[in-house]
N, C-alpha and C. Protein backbone atom coordinates (compact mmCIF):
# COMPACT_ATOMS: atom_id res chain seq x y z
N UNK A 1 -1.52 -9.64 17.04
CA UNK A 1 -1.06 -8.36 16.59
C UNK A 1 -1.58 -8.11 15.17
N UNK A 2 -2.57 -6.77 15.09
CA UNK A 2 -2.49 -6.83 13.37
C UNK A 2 -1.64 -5.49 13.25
N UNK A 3 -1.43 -5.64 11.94
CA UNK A 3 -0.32 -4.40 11.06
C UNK A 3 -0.95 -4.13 9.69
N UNK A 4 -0.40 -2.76 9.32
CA UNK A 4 -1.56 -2.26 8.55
C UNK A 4 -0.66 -2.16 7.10
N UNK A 5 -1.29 -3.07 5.89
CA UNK A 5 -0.55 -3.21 4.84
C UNK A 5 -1.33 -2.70 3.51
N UNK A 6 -0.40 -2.42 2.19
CA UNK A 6 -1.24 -2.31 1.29
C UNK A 6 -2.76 -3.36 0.47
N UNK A 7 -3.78 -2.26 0.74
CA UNK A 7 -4.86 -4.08 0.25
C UNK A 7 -4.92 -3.43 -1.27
N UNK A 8 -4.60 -2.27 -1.70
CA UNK A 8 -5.69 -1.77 -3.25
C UNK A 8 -4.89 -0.33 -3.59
N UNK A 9 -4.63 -0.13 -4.91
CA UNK A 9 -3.71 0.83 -5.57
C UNK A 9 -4.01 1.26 -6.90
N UNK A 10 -4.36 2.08 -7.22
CA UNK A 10 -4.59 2.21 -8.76
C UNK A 10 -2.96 3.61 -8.61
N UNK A 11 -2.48 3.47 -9.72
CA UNK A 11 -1.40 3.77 -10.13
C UNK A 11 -1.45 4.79 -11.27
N UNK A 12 -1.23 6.08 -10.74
CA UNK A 12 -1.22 7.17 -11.92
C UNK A 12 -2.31 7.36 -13.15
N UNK A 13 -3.41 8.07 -12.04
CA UNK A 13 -4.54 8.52 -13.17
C UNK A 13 -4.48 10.15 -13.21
N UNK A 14 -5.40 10.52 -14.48
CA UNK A 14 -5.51 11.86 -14.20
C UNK A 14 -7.01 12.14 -13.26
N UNK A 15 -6.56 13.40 -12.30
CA UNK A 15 -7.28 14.22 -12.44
C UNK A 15 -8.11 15.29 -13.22
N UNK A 16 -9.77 14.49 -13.46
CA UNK A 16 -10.81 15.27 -14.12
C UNK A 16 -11.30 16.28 -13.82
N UNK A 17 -11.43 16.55 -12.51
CA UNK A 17 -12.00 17.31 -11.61
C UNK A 17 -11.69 17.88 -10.56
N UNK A 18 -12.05 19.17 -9.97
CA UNK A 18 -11.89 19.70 -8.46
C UNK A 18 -13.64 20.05 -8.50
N UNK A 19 -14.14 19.85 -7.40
CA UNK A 19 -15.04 20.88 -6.91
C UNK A 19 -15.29 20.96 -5.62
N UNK A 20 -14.76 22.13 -5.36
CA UNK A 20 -14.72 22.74 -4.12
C UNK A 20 -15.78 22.76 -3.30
N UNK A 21 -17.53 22.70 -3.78
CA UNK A 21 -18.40 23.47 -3.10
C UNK A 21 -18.87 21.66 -2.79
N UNK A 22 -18.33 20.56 -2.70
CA UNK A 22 -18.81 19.25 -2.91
C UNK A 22 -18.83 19.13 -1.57
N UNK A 23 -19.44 18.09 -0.72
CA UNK A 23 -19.30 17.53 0.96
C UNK A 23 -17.56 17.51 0.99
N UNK A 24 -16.75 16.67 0.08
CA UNK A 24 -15.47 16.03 0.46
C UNK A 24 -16.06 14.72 -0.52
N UNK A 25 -14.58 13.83 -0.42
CA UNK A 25 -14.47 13.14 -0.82
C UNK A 25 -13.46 13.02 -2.45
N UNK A 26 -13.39 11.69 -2.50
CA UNK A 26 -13.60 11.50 -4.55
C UNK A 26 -14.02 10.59 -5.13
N UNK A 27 -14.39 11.03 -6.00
CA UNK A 27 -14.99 10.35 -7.09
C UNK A 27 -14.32 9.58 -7.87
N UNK A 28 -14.48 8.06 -8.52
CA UNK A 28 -13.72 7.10 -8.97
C UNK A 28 -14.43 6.42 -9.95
N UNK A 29 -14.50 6.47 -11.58
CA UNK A 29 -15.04 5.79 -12.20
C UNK A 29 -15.37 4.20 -11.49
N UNK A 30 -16.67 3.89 -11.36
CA UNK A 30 -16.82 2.90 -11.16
C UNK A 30 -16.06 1.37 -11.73
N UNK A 31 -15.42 1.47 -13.17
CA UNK A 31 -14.63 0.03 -13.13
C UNK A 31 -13.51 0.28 -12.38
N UNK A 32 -13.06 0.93 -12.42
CA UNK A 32 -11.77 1.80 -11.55
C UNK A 32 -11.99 1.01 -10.43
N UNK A 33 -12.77 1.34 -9.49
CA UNK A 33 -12.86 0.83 -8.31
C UNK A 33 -13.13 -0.79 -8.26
N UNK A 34 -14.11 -1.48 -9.23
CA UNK A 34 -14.05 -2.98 -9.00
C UNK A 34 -12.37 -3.60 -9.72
N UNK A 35 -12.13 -3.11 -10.80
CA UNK A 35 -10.97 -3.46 -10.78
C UNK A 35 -9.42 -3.56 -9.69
N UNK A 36 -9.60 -2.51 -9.08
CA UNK A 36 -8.71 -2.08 -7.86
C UNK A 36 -9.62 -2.31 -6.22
N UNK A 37 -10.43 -3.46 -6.73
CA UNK A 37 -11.15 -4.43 -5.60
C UNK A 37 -11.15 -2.77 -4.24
N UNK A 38 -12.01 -1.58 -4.41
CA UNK A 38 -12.52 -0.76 -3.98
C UNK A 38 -13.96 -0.39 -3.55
N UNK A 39 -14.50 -0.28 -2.36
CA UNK A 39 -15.59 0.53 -2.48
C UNK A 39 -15.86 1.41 -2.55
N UNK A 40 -17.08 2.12 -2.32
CA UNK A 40 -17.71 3.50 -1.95
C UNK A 40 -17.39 3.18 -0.30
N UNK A 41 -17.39 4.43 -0.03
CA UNK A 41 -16.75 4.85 1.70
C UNK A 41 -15.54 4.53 2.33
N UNK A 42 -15.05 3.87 1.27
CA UNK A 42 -13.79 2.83 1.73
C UNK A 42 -12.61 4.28 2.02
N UNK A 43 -11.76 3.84 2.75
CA UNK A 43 -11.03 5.54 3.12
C UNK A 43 -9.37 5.44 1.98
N UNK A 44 -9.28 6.41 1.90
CA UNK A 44 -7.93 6.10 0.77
C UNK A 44 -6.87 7.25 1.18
N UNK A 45 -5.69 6.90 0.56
CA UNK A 45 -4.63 8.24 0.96
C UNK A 45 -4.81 8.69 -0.70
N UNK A 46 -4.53 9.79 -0.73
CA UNK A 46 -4.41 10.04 -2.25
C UNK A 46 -3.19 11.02 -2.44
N UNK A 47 -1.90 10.08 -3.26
CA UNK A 47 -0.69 11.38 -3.62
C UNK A 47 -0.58 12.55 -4.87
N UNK A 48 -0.51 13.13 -5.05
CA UNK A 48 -0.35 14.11 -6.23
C UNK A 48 0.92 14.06 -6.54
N UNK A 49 1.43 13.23 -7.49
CA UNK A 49 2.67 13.09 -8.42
C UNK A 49 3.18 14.16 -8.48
N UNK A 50 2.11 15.75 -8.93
CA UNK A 50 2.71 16.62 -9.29
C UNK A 50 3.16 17.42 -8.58
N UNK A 51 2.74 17.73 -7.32
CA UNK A 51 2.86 18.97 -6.11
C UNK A 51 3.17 18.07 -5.06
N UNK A 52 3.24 16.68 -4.60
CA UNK A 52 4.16 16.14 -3.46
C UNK A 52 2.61 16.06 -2.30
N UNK A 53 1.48 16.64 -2.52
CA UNK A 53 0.75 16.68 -1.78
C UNK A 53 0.17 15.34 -1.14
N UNK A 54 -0.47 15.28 -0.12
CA UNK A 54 -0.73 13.38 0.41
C UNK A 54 -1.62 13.94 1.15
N UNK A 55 -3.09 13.53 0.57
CA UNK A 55 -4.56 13.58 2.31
C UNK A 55 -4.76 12.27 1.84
N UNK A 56 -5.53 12.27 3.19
CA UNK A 56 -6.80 11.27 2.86
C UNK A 56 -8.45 11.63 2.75
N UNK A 57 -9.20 10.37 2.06
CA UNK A 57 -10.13 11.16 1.62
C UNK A 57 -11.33 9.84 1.96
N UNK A 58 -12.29 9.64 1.38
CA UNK A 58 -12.90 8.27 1.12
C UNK A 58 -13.74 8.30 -0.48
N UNK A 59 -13.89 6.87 -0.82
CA UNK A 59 -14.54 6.83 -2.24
C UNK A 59 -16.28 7.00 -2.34
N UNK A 60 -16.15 7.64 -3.56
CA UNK A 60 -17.54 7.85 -3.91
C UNK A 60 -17.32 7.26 -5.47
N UNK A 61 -18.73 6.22 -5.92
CA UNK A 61 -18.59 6.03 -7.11
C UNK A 61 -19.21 6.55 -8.05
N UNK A 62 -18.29 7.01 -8.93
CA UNK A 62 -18.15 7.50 -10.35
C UNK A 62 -18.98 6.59 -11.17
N UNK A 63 -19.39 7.50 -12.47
CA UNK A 63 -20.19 6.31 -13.68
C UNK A 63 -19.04 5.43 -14.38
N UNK A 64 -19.97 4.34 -14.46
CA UNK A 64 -19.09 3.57 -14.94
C UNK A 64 -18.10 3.75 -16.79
N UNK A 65 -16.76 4.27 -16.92
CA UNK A 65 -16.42 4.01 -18.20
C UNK A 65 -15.95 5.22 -18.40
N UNK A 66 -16.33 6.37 -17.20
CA UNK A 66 -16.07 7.71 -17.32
C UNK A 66 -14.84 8.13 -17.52
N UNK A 67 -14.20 7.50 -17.02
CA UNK A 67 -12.78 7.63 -16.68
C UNK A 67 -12.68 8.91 -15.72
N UNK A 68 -13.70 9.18 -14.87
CA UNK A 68 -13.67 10.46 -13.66
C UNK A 68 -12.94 10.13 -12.71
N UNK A 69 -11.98 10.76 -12.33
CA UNK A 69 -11.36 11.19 -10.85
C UNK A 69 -11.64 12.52 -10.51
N UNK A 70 -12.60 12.93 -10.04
CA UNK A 70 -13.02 14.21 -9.10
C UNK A 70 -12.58 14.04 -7.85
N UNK A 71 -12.12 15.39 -7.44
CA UNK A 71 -11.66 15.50 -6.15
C UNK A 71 -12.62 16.43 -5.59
N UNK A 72 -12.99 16.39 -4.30
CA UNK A 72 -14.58 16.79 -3.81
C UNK A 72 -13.89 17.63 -2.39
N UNK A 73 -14.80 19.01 -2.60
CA UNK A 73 -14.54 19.31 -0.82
C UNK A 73 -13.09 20.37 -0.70
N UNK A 74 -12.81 20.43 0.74
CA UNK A 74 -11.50 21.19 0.99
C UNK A 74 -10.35 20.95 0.01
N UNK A 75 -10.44 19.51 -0.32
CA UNK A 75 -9.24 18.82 -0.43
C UNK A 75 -8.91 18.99 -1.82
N UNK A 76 -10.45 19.55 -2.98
CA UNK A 76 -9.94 19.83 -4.19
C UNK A 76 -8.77 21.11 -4.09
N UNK A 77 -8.68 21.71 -3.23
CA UNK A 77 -7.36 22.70 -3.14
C UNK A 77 -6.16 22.18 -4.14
N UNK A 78 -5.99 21.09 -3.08
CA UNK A 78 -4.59 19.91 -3.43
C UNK A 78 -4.55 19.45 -4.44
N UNK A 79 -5.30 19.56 -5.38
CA UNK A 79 -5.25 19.19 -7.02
C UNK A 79 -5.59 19.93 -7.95
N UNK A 80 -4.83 20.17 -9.22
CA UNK A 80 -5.31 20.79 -10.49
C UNK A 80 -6.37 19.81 -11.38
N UNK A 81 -7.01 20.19 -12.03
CA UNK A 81 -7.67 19.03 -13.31
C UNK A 81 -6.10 18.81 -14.21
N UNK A 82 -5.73 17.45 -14.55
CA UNK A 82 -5.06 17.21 -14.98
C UNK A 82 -3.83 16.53 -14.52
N UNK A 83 -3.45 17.00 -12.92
CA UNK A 83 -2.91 16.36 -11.78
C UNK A 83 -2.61 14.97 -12.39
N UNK A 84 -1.41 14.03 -12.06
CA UNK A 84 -1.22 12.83 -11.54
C UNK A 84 -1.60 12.43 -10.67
N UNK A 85 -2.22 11.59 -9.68
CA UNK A 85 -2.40 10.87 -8.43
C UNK A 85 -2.59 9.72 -8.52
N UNK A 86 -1.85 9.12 -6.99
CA UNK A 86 -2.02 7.56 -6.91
C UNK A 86 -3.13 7.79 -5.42
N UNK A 87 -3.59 6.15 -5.96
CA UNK A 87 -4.87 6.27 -4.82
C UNK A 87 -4.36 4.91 -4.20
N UNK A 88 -3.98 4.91 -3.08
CA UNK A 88 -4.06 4.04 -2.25
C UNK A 88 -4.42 3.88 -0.74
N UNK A 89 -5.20 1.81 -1.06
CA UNK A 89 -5.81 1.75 0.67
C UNK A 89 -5.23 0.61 1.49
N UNK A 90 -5.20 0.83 2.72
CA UNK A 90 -4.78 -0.41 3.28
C UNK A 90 -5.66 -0.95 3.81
N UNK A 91 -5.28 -1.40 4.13
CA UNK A 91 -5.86 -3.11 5.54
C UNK A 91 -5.33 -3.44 6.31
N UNK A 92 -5.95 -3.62 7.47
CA UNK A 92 -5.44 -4.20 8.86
C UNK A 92 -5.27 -5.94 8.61
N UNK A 93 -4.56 -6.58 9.32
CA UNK A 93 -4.44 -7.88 9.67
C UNK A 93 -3.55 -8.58 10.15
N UNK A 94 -4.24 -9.61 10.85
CA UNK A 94 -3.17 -10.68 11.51
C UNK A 94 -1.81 -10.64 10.95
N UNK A 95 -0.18 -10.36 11.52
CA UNK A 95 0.97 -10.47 11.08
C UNK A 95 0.80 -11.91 9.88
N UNK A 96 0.43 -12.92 10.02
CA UNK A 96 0.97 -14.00 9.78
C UNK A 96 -0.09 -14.01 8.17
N UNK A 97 -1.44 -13.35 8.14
CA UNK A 97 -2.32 -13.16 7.04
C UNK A 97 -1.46 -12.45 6.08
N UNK A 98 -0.83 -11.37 6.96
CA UNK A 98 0.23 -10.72 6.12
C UNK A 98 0.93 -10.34 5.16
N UNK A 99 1.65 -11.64 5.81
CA UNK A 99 3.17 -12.35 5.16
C UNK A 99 2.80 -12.88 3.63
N UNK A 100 1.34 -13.37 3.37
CA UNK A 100 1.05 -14.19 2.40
C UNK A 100 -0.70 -13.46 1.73
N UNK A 101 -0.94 -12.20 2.14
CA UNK A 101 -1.91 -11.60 1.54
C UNK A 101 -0.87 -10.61 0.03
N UNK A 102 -1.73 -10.77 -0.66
CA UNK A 102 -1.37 -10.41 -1.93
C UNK A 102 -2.49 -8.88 -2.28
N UNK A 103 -2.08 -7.85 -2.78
CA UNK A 103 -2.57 -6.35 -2.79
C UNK A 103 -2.93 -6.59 -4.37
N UNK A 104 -3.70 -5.87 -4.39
CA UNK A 104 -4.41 -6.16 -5.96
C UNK A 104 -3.89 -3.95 -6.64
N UNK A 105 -3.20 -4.19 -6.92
CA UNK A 105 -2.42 -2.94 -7.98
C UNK A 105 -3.14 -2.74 -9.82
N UNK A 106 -3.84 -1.42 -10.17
CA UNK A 106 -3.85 -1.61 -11.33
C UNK A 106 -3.18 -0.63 -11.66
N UNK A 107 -2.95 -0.21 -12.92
CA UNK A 107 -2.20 0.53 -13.67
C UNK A 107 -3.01 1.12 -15.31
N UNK A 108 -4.27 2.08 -14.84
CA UNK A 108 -4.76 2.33 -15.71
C UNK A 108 -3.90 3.16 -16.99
N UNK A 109 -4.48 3.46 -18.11
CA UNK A 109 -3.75 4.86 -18.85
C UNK A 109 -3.84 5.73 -18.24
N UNK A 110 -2.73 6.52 -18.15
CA UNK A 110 -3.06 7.70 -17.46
C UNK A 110 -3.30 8.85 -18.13
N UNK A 111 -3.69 8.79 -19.19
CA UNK A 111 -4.40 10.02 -20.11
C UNK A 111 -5.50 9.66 -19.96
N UNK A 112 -6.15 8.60 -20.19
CA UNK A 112 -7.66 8.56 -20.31
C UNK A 112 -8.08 8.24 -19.30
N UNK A 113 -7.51 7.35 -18.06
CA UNK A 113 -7.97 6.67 -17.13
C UNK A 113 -8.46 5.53 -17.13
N UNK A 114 -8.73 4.88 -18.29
CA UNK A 114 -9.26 3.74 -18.71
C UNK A 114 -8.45 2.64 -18.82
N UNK A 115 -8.51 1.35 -18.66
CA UNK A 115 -7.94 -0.08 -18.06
C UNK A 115 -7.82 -0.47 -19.49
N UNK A 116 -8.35 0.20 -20.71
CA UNK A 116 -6.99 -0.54 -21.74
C UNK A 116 -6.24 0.17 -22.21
């Protein structure tokens, strides 16, 4: 049996960006994402602290140091520049991998976006 748990979380950044006319997607400063053990394409839910809103989307990487969260596509609707959002992804796996897999959570600034 697998069950689907948290693997990766970055915790209350701002929103830099909307652009509407983009494929979809968002954009994620690149340390952002190795820190919060993320790829590019990887699929994510993304919440808006401020409006209650919840899609999902997948990652595209950002320059590194930018501190960018762009929101790309239909889905920039669902966000202002300046927005709160948490980005989180899961993972499938064995019940018993589970019990004893550990989710890697960061907690950037959330004014700048940046990890100090």
């Amino acid at each position: 049996m697998l069950i689907e748990v948290l693997k990766s979380k970055i915790h209350r950044v701002k929103i830099t960006g909307a652009d509407l006319n983009y494929i979809g997607s968002i954009t994620i400063d690149e340390s952002l994402l190795e820190a919060a053990n993320l790829i590019p394409g990887e699929k994510v839910s993304i919440v808006n602290v401020n409006n209650g809103e919840r899609l999902d989307t997948y990652v595209i990487k950002g320059q590194r140091g930018s501190g960018e969260i762009t929101m790309n596509g239909p889905a920039a609707r669902k966000v202002q520049t300046g927005d709160i959002i948490i980005i989180i992804a899961y993972a499938q796996m064995p019940f018993e991998e589970a019990k004893i897999f550990k989710p890697t959570i960061i907690f950037p600034n959330e004014n700048t976006n940046s990890l100090n």
